[in-house]
PDB file of N, CA and C in Angstrom:
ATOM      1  N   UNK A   1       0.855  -1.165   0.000  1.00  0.00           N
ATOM      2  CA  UNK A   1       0.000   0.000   0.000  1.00  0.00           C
ATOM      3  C   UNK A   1       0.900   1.228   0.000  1.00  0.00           C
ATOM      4  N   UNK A   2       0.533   2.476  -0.503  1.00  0.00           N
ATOM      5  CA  UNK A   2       1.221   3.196  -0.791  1.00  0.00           C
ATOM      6  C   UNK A   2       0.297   4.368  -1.056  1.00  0.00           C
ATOM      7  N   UNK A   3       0.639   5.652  -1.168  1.00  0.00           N
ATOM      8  CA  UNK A   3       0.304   6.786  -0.678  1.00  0.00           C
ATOM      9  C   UNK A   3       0.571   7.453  -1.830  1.00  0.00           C
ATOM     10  N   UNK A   4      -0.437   7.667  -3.010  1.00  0.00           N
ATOM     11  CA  UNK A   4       0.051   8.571  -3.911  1.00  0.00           C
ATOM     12  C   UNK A   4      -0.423   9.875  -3.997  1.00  0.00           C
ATOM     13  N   UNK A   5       0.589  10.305  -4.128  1.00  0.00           N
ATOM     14  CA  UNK A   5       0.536  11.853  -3.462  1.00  0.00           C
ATOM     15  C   UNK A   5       0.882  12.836  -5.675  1.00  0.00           C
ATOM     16  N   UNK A   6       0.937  11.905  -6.549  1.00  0.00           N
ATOM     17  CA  UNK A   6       1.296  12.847  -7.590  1.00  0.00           C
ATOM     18  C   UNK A   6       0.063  11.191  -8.507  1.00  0.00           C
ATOM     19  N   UNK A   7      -0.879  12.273  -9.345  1.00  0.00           N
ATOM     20  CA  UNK A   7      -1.379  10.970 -10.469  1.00  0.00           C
ATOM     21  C   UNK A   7      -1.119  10.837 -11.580  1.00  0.00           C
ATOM     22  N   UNK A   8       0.369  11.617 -11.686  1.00  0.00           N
ATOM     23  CA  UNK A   8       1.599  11.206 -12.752  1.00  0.00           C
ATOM     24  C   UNK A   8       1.713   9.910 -12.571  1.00  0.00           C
ATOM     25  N   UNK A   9       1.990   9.442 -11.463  1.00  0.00           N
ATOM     26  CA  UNK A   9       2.981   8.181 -10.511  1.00  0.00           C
ATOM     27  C   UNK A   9       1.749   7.059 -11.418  1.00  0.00           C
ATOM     28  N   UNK A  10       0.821   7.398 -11.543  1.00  0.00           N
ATOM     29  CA  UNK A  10       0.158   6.064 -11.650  1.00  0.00           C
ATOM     30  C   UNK A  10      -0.330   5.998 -13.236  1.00  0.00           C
ATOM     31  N   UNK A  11       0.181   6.810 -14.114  1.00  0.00           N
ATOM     32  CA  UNK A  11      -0.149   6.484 -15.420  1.00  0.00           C
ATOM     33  C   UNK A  11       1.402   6.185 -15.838  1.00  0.00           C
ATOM     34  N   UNK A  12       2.404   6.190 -15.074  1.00  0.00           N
ATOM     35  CA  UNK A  12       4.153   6.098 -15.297  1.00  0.00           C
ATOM     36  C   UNK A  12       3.841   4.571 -14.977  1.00  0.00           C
ATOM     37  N   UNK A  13       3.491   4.227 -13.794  1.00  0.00           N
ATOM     38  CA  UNK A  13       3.976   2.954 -13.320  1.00  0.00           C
ATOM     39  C   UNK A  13       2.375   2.048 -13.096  1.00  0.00           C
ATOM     40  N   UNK A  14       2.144   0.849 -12.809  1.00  0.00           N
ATOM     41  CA  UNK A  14       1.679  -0.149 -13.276  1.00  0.00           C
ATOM     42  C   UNK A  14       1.087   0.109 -11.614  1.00  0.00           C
ATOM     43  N   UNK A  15       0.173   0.675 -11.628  1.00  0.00           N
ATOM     44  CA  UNK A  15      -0.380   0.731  -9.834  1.00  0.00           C
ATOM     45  C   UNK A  15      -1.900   0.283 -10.150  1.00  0.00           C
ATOM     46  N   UNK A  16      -2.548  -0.106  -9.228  1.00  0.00           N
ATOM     47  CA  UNK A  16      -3.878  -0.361  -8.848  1.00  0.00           C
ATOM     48  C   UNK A  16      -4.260   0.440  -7.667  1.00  0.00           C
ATOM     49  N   UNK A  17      -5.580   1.150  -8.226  1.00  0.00           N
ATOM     50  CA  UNK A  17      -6.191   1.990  -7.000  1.00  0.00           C
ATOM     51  C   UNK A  17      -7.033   1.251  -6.354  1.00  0.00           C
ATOM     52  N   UNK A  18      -7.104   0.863  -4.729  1.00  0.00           N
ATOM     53  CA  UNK A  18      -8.548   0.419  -4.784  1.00  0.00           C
ATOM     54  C   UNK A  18      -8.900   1.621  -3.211  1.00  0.00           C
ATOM     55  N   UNK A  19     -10.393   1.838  -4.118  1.00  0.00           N
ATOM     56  CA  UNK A  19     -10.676   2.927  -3.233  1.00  0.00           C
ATOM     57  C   UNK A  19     -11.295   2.052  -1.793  1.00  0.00           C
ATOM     58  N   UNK A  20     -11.112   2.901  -0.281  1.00  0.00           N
ATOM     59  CA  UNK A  20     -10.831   2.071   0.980  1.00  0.00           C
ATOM     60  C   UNK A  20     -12.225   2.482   1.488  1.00  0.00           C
ATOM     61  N   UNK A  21     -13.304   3.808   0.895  1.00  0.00           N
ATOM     62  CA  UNK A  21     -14.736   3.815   1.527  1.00  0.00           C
ATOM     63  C   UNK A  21     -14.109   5.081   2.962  1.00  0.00           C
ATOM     64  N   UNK A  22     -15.426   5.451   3.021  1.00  0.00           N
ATOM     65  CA  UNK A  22     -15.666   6.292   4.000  1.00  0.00           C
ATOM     66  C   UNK A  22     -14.586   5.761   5.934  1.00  0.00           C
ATOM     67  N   UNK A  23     -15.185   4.330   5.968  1.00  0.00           N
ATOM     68  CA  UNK A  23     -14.388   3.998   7.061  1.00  0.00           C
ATOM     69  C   UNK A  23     -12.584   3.983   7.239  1.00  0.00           C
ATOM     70  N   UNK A  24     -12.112   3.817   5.938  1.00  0.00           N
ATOM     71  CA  UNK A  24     -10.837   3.829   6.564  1.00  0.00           C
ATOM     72  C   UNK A  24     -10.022   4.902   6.826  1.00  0.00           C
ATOM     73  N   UNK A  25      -8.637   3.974   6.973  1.00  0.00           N
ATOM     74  CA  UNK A  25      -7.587   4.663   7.782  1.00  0.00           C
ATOM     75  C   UNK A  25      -7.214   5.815   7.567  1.00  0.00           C
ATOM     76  N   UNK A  26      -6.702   6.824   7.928  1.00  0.00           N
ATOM     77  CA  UNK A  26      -6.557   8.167   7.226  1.00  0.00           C
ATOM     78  C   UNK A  26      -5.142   8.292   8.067  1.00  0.00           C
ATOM     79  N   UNK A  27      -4.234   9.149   7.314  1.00  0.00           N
ATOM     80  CA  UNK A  27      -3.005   9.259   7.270  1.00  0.00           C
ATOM     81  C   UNK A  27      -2.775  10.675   7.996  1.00  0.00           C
ATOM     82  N   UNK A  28      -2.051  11.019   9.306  1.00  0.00           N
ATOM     83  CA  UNK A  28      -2.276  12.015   9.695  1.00  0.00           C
ATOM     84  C   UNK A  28      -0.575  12.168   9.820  1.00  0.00           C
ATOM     85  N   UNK A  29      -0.002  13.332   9.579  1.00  0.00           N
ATOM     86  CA  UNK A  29       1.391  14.056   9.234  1.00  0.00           C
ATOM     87  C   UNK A  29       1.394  15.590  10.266  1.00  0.00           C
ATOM     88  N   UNK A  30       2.509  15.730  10.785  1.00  0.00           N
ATOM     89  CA  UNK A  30       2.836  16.700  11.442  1.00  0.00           C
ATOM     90  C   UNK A  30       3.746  17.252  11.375  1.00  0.00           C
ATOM     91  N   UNK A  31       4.428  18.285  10.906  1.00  0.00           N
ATOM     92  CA  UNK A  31       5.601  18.856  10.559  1.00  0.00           C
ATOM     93  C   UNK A  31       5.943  19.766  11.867  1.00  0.00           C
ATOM     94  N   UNK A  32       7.292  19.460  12.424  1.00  0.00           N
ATOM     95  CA  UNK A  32       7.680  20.196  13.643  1.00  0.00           C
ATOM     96  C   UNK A  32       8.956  20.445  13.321  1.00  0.00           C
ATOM     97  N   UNK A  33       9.507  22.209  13.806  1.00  0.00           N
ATOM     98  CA  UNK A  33      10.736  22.649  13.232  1.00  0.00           C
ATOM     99  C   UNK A  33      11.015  23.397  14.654  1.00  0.00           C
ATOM    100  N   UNK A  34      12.487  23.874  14.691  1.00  0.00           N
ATOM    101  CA  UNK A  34      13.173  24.191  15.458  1.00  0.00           C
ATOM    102  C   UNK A  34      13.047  25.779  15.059  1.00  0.00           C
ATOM    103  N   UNK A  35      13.181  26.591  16.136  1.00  0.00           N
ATOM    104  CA  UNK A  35      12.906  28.144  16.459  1.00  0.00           C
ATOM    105  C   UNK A  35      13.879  28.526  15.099  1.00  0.00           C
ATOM    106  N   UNK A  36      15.397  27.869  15.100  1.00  0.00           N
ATOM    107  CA  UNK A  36      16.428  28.037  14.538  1.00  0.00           C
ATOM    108  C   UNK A  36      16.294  28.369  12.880  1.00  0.00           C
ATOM    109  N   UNK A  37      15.283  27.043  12.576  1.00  0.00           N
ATOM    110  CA  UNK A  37      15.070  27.081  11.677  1.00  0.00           C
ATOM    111  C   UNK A  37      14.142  27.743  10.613  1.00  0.00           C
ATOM    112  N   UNK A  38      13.634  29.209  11.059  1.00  0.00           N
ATOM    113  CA  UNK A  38      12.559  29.295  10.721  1.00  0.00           C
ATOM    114  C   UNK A  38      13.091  30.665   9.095  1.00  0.00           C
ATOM    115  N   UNK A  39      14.460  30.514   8.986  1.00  0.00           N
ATOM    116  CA  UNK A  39      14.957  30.661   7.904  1.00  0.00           C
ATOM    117  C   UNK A  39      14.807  29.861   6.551  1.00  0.00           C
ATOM    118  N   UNK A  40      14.774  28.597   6.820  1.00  0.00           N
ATOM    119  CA  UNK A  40      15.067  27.505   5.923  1.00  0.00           C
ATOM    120  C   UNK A  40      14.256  27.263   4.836  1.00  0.00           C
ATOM    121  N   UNK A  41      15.187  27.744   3.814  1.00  0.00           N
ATOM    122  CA  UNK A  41      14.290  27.745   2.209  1.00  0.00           C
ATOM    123  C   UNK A  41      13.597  25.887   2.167  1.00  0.00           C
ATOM    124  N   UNK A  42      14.196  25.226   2.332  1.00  0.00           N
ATOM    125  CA  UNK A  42      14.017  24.060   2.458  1.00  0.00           C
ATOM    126  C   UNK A  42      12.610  23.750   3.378  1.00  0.00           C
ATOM    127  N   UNK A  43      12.766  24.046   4.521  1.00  0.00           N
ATOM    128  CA  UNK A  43      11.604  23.616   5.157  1.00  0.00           C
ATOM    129  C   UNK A  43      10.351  24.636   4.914  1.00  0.00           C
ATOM    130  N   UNK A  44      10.644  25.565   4.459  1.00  0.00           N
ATOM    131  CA  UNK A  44       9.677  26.569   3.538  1.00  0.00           C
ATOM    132  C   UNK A  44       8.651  25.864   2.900  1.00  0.00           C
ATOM    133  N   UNK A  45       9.477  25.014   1.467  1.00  0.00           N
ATOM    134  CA  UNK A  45       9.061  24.376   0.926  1.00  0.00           C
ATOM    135  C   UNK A  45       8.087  23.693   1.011  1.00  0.00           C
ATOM    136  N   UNK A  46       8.714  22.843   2.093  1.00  0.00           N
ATOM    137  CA  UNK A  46       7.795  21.875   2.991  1.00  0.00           C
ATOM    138  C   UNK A  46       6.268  22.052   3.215  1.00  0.00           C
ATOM    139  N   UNK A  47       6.856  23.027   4.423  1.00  0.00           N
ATOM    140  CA  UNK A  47       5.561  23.926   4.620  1.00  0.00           C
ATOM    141  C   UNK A  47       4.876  24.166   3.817  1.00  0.00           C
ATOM    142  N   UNK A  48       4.528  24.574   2.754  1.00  0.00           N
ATOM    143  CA  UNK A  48       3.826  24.991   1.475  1.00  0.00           C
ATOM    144  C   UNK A  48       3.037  24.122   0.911  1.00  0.00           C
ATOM    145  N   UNK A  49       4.244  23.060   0.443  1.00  0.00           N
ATOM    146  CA  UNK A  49       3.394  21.405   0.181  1.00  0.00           C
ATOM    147  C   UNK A  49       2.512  20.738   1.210  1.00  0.00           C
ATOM    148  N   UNK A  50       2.753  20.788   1.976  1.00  0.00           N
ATOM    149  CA  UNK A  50       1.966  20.246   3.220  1.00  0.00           C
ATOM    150  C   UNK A  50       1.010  21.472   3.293  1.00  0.00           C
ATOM    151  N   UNK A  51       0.649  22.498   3.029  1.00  0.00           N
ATOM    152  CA  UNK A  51      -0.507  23.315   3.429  1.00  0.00           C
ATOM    153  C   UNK A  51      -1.560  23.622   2.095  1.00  0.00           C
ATOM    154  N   UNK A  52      -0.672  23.484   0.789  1.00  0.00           N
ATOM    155  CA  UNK A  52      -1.027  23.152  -0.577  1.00  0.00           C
ATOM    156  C   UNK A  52      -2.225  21.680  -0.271  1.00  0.00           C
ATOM    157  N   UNK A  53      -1.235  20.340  -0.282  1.00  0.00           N
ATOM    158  CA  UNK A  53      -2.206  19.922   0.318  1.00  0.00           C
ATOM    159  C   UNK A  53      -3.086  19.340   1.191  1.00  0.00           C
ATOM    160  N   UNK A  54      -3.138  19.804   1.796  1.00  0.00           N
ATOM    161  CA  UNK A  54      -4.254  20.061   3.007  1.00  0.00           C
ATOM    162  C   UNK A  54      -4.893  20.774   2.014  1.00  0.00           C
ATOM    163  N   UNK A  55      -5.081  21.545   2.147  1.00  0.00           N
ATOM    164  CA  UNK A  55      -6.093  22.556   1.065  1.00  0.00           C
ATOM    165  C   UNK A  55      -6.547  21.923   0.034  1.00  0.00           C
ATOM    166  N   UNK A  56      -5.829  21.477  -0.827  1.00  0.00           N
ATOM    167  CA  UNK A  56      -6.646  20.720  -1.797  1.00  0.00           C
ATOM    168  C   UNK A  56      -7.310  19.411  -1.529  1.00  0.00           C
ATOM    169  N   UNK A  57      -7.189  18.888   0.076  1.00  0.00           N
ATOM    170  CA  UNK A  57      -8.306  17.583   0.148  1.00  0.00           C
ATOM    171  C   UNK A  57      -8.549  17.902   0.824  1.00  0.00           C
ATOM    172  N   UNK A  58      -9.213  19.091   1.202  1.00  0.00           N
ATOM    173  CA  UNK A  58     -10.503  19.902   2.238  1.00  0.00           C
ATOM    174  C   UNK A  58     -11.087  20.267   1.014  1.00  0.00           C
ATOM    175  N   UNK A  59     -10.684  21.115  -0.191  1.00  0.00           N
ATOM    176  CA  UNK A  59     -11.311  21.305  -1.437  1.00  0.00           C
ATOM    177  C   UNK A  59     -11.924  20.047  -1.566  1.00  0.00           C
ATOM    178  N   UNK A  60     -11.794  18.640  -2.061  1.00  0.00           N
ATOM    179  CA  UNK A  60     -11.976  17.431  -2.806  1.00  0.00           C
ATOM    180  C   UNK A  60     -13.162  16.963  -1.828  1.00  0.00           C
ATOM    181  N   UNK A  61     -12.481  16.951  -0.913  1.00  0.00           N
ATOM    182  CA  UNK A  61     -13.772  16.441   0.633  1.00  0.00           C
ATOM    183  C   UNK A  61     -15.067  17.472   0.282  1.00  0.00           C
ATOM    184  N   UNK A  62     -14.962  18.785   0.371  1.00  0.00           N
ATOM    185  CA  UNK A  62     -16.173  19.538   0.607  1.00  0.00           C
ATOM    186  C   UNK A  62     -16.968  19.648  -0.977  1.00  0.00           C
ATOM    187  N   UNK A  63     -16.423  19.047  -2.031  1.00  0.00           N
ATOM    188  CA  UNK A  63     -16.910  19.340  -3.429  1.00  0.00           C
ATOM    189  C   UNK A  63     -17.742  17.720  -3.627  1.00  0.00           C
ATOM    190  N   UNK A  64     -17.014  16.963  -2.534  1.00  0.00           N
ATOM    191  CA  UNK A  64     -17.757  15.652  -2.351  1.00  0.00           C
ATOM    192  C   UNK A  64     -18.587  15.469  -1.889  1.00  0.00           C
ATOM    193  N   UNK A  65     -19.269  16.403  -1.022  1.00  0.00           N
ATOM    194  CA  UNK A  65     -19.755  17.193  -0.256  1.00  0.00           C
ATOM    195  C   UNK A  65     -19.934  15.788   1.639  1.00  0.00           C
ATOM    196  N   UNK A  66     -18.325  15.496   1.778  1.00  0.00           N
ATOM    197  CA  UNK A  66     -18.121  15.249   2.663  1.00  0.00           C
ATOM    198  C   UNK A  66     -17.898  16.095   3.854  1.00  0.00           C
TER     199      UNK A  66
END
């Protein structure tokens, strides 16, 4: 099982989706940084993608009208 996060990945490579239904597992991620770091083009990045999406599967959820 695997977590596709780009749906490039799955017209490149030989994957099977099977959708898991309202009950399952849901994948929860937390990004934690140091005071130090709050320079870091790098974890910038991060940040962005991770708030990109979030946003776009609160979009997908509420257009689902989950």
């Amino acid at each position: 099982m695997v977590q596709i996060a780009d749906p490039g990945l799955v017209a490149t490579y030989p994957v099977r989706i099977v959708r898991l239904g309202r009950g399952a597992p849901m994948l929860q991620l937390s990004l934690v940084t140091r005071k130090t770091d709050d320079d870091s083009r790098t974890l910038a990045a991060m940040r962005e993608a991770m708030h990109t999406a979030l946003m776009t599967a609160q979009r997908q959820r509420s257009d689902r009208g989950m």
